[in-house]
Protein backbone atom coordinates (compact mmCIF):
# COMPACT_ATOMS: atom_id res chain seq x y z
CA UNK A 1 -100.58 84.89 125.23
CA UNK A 2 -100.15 80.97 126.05
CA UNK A 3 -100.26 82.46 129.59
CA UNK A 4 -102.99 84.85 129.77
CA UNK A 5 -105.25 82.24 127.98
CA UNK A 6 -104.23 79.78 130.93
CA UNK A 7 -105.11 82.60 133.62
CA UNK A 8 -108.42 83.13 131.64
CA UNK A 9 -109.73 79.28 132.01
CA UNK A 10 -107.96 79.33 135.60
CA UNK A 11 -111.14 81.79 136.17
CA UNK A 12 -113.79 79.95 134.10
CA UNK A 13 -113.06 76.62 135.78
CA UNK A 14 -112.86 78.26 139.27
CA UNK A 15 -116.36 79.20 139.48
CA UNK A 16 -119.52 77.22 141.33
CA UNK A 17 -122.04 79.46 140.08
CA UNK A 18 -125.41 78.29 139.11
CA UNK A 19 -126.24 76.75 135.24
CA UNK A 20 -127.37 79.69 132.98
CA UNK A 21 -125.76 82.44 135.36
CA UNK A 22 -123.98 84.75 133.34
CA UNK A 23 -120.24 85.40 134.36
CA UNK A 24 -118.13 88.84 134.11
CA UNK A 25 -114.72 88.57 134.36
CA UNK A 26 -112.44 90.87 135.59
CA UNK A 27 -108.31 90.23 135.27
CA UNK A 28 -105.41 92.29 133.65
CA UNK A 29 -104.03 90.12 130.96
CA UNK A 30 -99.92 89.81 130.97
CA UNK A 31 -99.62 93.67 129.51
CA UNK A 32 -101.73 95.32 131.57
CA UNK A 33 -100.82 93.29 134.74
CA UNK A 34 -98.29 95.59 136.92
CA UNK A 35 -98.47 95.80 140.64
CA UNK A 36 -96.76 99.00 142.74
CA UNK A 37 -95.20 99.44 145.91
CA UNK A 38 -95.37 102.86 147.63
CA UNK A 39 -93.34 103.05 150.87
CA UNK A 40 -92.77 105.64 153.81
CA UNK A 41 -92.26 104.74 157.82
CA UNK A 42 -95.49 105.01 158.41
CA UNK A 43 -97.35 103.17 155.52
CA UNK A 44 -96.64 100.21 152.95
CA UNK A 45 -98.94 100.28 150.12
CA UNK A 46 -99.08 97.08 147.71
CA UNK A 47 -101.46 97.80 145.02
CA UNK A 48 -102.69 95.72 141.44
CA UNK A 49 -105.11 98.06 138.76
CA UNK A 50 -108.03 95.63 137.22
CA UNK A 51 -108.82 97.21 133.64
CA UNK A 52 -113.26 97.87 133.99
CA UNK A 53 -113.40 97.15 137.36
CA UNK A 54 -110.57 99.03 140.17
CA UNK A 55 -107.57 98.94 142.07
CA UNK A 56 -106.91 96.53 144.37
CA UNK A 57 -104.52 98.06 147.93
CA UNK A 58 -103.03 95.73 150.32
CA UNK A 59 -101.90 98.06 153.32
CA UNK A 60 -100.07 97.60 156.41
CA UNK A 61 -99.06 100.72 158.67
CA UNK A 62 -97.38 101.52 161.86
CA UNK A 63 -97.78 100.10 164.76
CA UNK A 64 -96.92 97.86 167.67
CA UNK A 65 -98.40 94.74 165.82
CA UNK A 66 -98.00 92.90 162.02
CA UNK A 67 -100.94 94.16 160.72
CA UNK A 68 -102.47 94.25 156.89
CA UNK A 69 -105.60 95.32 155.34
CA UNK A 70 -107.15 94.34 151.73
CA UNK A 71 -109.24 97.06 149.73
CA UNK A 72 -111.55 96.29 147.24
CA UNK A 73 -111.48 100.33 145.63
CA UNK A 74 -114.15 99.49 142.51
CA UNK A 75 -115.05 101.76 139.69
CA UNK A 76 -118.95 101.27 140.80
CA UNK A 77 -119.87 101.77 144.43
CA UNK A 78 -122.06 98.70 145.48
CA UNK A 79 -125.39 99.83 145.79
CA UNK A 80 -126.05 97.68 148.89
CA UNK A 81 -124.86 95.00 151.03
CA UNK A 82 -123.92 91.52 149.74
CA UNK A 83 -121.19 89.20 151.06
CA UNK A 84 -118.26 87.78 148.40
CA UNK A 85 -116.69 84.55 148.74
CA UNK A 86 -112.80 84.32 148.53
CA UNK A 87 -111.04 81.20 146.45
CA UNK A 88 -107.30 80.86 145.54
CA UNK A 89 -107.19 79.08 141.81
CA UNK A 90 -104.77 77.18 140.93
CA UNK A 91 -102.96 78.34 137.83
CA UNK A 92 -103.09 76.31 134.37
CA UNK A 93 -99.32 75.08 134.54
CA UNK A 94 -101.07 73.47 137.78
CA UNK A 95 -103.36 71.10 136.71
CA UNK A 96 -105.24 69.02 138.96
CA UNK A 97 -104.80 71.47 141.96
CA UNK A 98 -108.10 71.42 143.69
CA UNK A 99 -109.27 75.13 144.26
CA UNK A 100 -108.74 76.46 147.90
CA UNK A 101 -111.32 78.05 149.88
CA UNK A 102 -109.71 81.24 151.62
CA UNK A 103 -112.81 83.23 153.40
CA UNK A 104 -115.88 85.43 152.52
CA UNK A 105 -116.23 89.14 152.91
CA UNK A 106 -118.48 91.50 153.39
CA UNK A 107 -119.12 93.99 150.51
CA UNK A 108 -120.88 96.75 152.13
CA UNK A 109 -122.47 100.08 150.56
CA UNK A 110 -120.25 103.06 150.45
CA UNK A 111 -117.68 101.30 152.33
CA UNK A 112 -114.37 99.60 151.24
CA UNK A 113 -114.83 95.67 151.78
CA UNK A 114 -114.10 93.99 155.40
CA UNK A 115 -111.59 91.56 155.00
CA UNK A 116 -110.05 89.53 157.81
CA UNK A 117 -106.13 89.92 158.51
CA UNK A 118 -104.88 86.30 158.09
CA UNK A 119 -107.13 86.32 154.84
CA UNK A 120 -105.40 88.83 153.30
CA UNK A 121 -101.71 87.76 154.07
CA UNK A 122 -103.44 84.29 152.54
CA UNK A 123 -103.96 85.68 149.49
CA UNK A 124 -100.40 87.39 149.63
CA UNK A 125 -99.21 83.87 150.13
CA UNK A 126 -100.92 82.70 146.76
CA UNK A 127 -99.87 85.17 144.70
CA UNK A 128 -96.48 84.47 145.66
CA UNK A 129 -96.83 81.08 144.93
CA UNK A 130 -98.68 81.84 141.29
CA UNK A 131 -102.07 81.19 142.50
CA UNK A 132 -105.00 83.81 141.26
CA UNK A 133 -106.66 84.91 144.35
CA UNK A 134 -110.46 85.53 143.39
CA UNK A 135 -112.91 87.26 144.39
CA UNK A 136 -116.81 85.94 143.34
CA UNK A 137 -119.66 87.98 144.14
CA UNK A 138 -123.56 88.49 142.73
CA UNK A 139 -123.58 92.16 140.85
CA UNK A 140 -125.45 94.43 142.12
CA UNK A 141 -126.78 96.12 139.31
CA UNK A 142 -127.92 93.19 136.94
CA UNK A 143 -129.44 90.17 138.65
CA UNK A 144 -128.51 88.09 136.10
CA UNK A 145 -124.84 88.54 136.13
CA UNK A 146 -121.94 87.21 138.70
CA UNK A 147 -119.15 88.76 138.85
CA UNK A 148 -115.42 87.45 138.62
CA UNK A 149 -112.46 89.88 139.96
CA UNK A 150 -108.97 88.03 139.81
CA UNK A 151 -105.48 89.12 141.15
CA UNK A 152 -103.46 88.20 138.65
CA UNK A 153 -99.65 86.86 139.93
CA UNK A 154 -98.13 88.05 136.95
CA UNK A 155 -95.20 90.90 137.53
CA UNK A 156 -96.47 90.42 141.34
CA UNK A 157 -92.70 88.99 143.10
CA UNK A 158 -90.44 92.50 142.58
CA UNK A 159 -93.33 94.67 144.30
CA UNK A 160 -94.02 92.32 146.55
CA UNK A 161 -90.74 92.08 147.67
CA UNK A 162 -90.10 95.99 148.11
CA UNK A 163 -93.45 96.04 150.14
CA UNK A 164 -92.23 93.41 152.66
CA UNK A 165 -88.76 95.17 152.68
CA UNK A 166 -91.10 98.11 153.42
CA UNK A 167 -93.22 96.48 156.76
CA UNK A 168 -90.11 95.33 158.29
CA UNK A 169 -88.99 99.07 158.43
CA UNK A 170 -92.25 100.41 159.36
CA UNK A 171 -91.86 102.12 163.01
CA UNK A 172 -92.99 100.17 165.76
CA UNK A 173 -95.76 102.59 167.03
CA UNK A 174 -99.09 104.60 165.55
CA UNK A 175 -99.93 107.31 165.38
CA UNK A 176 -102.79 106.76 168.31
CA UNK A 177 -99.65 105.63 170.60
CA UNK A 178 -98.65 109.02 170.07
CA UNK A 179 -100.85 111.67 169.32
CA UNK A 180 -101.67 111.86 173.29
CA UNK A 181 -98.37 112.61 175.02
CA UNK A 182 -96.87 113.66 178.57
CA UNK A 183 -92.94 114.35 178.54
CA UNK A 184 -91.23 115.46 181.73
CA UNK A 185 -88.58 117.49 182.97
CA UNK A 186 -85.23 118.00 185.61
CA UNK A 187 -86.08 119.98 188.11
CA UNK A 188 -85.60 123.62 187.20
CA UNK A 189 -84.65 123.16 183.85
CA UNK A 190 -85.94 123.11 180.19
CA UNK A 191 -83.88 119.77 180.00
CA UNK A 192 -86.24 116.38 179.26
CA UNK A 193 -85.44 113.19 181.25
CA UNK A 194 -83.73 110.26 179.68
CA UNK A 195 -87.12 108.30 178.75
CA UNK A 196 -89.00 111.79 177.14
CA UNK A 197 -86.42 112.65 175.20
CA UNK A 198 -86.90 109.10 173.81
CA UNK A 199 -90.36 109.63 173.54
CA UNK A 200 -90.26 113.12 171.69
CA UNK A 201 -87.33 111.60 168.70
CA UNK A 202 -89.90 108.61 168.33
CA UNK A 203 -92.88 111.52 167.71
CA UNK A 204 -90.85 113.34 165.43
CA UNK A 205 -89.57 110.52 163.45
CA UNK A 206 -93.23 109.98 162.60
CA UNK A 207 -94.02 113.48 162.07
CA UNK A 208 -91.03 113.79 159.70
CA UNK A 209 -93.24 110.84 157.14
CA UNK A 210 -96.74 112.03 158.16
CA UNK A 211 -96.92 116.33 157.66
CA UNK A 212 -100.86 115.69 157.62
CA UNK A 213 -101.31 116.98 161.38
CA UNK A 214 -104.20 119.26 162.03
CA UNK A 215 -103.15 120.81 164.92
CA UNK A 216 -100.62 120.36 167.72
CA UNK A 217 -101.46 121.44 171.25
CA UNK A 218 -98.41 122.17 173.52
CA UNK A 219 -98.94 123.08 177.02
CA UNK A 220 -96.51 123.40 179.72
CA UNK A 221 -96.45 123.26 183.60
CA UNK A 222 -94.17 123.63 186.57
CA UNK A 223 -94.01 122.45 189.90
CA UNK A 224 -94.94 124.94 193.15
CA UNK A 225 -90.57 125.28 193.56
CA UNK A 226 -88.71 128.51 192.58
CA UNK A 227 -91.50 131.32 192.66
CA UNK A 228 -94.45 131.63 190.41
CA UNK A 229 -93.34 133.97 187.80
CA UNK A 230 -90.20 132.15 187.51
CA UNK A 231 -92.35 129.16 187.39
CA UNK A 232 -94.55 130.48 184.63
CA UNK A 233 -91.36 131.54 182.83
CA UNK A 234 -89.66 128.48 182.80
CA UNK A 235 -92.63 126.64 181.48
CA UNK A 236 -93.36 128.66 178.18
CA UNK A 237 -89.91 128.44 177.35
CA UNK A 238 -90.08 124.76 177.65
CA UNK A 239 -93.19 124.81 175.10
CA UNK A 240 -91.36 127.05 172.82
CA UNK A 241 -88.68 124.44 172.80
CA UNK A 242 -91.05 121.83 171.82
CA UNK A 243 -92.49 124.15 169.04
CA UNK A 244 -89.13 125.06 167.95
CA UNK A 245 -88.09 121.19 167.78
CA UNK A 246 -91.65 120.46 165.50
CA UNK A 247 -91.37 123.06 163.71
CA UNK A 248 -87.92 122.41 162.56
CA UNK A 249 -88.81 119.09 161.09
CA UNK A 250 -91.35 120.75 158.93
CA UNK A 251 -94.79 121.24 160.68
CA UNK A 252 -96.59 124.78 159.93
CA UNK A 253 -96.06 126.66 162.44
CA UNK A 254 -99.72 127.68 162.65
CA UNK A 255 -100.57 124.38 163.25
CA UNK A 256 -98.96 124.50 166.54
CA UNK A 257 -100.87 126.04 169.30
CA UNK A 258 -98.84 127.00 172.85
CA UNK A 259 -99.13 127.69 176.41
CA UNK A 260 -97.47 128.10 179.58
CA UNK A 261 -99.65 127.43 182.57
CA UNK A 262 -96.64 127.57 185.45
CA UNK A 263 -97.87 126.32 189.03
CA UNK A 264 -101.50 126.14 187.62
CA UNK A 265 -103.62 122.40 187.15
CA UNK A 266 -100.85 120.60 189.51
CA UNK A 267 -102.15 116.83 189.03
CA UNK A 268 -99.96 115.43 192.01
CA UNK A 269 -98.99 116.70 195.37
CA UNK A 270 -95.53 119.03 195.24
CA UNK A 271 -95.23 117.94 198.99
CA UNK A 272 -92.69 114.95 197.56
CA UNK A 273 -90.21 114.34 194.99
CA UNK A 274 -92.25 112.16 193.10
CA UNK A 275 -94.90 114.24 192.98
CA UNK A 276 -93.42 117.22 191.92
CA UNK A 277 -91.79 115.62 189.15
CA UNK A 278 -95.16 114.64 187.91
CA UNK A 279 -95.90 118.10 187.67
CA UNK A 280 -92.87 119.52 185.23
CA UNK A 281 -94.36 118.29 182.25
CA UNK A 282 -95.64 119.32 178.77
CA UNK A 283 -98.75 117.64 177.41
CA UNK A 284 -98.98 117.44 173.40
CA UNK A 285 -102.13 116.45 171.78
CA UNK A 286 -102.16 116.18 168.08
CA UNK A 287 -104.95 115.72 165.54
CA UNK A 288 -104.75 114.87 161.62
CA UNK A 289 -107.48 114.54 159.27
């Protein structure tokens, strides 16, 4: 209770709000503060419930760079477009501890807040350290109130830890660096070079965390060597292999569209090497809500 008192005047002496202006505040009190950690490949989800007001989501997913995102997800939609100013308060076992600034953000109707990246890992940073990142903002449904949300650092170290556990294994590619992609072939064969092979175990490691995939387009080609029907032949069967593959780690198979085109839609000259190994290829374009 000693604590949650503390947190309580942490808020009330935090604010810079006008005389007179009357102050809500929103914070989970010591048993109702509990933040969760949800965790796949693909997504780390780091998220804190506000009794009356929301959930708060910090969320970083695959990709090629560090990245994170804060979400604001309130009860009450804001009913139009206002702009929230960011402060890390220091906690009452801290006394003295001037308040920090740590940025503003834009609150904008029917969308989730914009908050900048380094911002959000800041506020990370202060709950680690005990700090109540809060958020200040004018309400948009009374003008005479303010509004107070803080993220309270209480139970916040064991989740937090899992969700960093969690971003260091997230795969180093998106789903955009996939969902467009050209694999390639040995001449005459069904076999994948070294390098596609690579390529198709990195797109169904992701598939195998993220079965939300509209559709999957597989089409297959040939070069102009070994006789058209041969040609066409060979390059269903190499789609079918793909499908097989996909299908295998769990995608519908009506989700999975195929075709072989053989010798048709050449996109390089079958006059050299080179080109002709630009030609054996399968293209896979996939979509997801």
């Amino acid at each position: 209770m000693r604590r949650l008192n503390g947190l309580l005047m942490v808020l009330l002496s935090g604010l810079t709000l006008e005389a007179g202006a009357s102050v809500r505040h929103y914070v989970a009190n010591a048993s109702q503060s509990q933040w969760e950690s949800s965790e796949t490949r693909i997504q780390c989800e780091l998220s804190h419930n506000i009794p009356r007001y929301g959930d708060v989501m910090f969320t970083s997913v695959a990709g090629k760079n560090l990245n994170l995102e804060f979400e604001l997800d309130m009860l009450r939609i804001p009913a139009n477009y206002g702009l929230a100013s960011v402060k890390s308060i220091a906690p009452a076992w801290k006394p003295g501890v001037p308040t920090k600034n740590i940025s503003t953000m834009s609150l904008k109707k029917q969308f989730n807040p914009d908050m900048p990246q380094k911002a959000a890992w800041t506020m990370l940073t202060e709950l680690e350290k005990g700090f109540v990142p809060t958020v200040y903002y004018a309400d948009w449904y009374s003008p005479y109130d303010k509004v107070a949300v803080g993220l309270s650092s209480i139970n916040f170290i064991k989740a937090y830890d899992q969700f960093l556990k969690c971003v260091d294994n997230l795969l180093p590619y998106s789903f955009d660096d996939i969902s467009y992609t050209i694999l390639s072939y040995q001449s005459n064969t069904d076999k994948l070079t070294r390098s596609s092979k690579k390529r198709l175990t990195e797109i169904g490691e992701y598939l195998k965390h993220s079965p939300e995939i509209d559709q999957i387009e597989i089409d297959a080609y040939a070069d102009s060597y070994g006789g058209r029907w041969p040609n066409m032949e060979l390059s269903k069967k190499r789609a079918k292999k793909i499908e097989n593959y996909l299908v295998a780690l769990g995608v519908e198979k009506g989700r999975v569209k195929v075709a072989g085109f053989g010798e048709k839609r050449h996109v390089a000259s079958n006059k050299t090497e080179l080109g002709r190994a630009t030609n054996r290829r399968v293209v896979i374009q996939m979509t997801r809500p």
